[in-house]
Protein backbone atom coordinates (compact mmCIF):
# COMPACT_ATOMS: atom_id res chain seq x y z
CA UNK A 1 -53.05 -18.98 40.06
CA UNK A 2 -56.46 -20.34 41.50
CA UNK A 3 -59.06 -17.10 42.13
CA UNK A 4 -62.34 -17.36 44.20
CA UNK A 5 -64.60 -14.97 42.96
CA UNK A 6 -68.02 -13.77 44.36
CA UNK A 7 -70.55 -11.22 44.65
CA UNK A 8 -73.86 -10.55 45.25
CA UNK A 9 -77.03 -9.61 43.41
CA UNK A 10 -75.73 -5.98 43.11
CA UNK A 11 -72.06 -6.98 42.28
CA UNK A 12 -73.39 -9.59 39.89
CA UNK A 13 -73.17 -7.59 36.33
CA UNK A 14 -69.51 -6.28 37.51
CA UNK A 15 -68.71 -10.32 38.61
CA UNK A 16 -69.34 -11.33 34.81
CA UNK A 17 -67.85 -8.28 33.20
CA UNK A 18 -64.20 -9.03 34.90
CA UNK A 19 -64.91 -12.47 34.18
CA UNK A 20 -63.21 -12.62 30.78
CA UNK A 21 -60.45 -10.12 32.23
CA UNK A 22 -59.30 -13.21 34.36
CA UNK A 23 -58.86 -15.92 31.58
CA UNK A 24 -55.54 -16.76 32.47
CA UNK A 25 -56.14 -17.92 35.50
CA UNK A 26 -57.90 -20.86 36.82
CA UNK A 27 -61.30 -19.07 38.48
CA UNK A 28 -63.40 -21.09 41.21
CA UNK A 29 -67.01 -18.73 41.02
CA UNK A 30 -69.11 -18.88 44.21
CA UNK A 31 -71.76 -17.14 43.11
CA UNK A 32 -73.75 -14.99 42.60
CA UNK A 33 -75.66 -16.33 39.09
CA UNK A 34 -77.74 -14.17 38.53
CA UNK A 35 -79.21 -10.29 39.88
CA UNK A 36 -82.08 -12.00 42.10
CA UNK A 37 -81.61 -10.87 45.48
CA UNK A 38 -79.58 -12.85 47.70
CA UNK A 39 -77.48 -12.97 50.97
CA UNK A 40 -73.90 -11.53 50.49
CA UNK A 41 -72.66 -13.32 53.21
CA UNK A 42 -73.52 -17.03 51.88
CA UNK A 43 -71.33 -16.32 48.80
CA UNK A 44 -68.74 -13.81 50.82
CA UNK A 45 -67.74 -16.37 53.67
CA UNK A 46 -67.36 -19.57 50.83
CA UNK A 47 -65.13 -17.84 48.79
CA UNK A 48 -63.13 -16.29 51.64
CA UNK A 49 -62.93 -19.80 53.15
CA UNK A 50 -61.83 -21.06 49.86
CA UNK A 51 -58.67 -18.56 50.70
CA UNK A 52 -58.15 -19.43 53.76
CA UNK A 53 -58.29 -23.11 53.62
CA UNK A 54 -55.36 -22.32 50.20
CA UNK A 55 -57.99 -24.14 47.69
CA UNK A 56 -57.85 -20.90 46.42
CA UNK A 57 -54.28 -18.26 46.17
CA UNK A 58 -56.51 -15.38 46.13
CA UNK A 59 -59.72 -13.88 46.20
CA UNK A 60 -62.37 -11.21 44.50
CA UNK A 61 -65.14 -10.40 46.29
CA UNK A 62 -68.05 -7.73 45.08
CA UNK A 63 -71.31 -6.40 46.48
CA UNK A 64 -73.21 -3.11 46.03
CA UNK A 65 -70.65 -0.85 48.35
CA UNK A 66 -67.66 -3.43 49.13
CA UNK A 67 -68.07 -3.06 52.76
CA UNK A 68 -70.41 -5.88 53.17
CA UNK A 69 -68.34 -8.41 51.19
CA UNK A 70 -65.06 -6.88 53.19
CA UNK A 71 -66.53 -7.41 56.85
CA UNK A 72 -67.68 -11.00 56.07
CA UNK A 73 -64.63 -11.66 54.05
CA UNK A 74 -62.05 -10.67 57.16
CA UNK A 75 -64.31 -12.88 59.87
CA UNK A 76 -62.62 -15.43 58.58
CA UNK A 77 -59.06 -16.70 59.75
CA UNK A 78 -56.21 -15.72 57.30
CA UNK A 79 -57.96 -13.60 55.53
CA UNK A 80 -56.86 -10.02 54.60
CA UNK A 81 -59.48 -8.85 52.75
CA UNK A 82 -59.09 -4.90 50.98
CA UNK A 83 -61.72 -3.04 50.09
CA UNK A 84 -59.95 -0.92 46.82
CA UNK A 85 -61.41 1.66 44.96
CA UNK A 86 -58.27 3.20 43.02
CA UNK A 87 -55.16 1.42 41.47
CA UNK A 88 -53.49 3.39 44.79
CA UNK A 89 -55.36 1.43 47.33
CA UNK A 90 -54.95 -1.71 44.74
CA UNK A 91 -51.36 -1.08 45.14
CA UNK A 92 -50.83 -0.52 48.87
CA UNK A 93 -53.07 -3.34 49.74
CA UNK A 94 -50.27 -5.86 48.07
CA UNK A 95 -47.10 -4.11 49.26
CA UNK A 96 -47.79 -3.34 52.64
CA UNK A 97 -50.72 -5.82 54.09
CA UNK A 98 -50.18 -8.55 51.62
CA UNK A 99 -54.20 -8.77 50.97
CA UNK A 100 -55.48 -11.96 49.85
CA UNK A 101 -58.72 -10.82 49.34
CA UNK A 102 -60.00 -7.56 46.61
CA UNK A 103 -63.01 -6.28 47.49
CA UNK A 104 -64.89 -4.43 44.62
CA UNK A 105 -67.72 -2.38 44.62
CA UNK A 106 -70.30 -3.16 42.25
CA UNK A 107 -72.21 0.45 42.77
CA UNK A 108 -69.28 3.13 42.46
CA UNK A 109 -66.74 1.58 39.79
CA UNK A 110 -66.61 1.36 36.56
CA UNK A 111 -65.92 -2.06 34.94
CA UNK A 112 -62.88 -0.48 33.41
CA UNK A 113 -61.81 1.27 36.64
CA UNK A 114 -62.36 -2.75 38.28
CA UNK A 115 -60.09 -4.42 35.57
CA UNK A 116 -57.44 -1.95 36.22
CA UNK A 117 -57.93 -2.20 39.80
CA UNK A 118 -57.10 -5.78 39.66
CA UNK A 119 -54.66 -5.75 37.56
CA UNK A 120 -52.67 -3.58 39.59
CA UNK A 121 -53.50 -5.65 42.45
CA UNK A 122 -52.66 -8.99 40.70
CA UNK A 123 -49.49 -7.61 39.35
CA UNK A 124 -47.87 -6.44 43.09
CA UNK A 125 -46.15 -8.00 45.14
CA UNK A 126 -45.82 -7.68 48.67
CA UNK A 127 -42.76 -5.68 49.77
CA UNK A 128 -42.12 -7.42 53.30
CA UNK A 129 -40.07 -6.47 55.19
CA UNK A 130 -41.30 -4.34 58.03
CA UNK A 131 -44.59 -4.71 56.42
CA UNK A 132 -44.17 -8.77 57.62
CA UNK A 133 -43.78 -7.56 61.70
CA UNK A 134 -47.42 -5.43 61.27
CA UNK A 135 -48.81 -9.13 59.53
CA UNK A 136 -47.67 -11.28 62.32
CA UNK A 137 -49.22 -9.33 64.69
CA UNK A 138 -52.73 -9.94 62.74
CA UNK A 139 -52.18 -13.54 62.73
CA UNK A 140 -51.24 -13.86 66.58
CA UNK A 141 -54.39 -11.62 67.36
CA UNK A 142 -56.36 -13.56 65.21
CA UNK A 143 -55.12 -16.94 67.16
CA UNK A 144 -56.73 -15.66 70.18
């Protein structure tokens, strides 16, 4: 599996930590490379795009609080971006909205808390189902 991967300055030092945690797959990094201040969006929307255009099967996004990386990451078509902060929401995200997109937050985790987090979320599958109706009704609204 291809990941994107970004962050910002203040999800930079969680970014490299999970690093490693994702060896076994093939990881396309966006940026941030380094803690100098930057623009969330200008790494957020290429590595979203990356998921939307299928370069990339999935996507981890991270900034300070997650919600910056999650708005920017869901302005983009066929994107279903989740901002998780337990294995829970991890969990649900996959099985019942089939998120393409984790959203992390660089501020209020803990590195170990994140690699479980995506774990979980790399390990579930989406359920279907009647979860598939609520999905199709994203992707005809999003048409419009």
């Amino acid at each position: 599996m291809k990941i994107a991967i970004a962050s910002d300055h203040a999800g930079f030092e969680l970014k490299e930590a999970i690093k490693p945690f994702l060896s076994n797959f093939e990881i396309v990094d966006f940026g941030a490379h380094s803690n100098d201040s930057m623009n969330y969006p200008d790494t957020g929307f290429a590595a979203a795009e990356a998921v939307s255009s299928g370069e990339c099967e999935r996507g981890i996004l991270i900034c300070g609080s997650g919600i910056g990386m999650s708005i920017v990451a869901n302005k983009v078509p066929k994107i279903r971006a989740a901002l998780c902060q337990t294995k829970e929401f991890a969990e649900l995200s996959r099985l019942h909205n089939d998120a393409n997109i984790l959203v992390l937050s660089g501020r209020f985790i803990s590195k170990y808390l994140a690699k479980e987090i995506i774990d979980v979320w790399l390990s579930t599958k989406f359920e279907g189902n009647r979860h598939q109706k609520r999905i199709d009704i994203i992707s005809q609204k999003e048409k419009k």
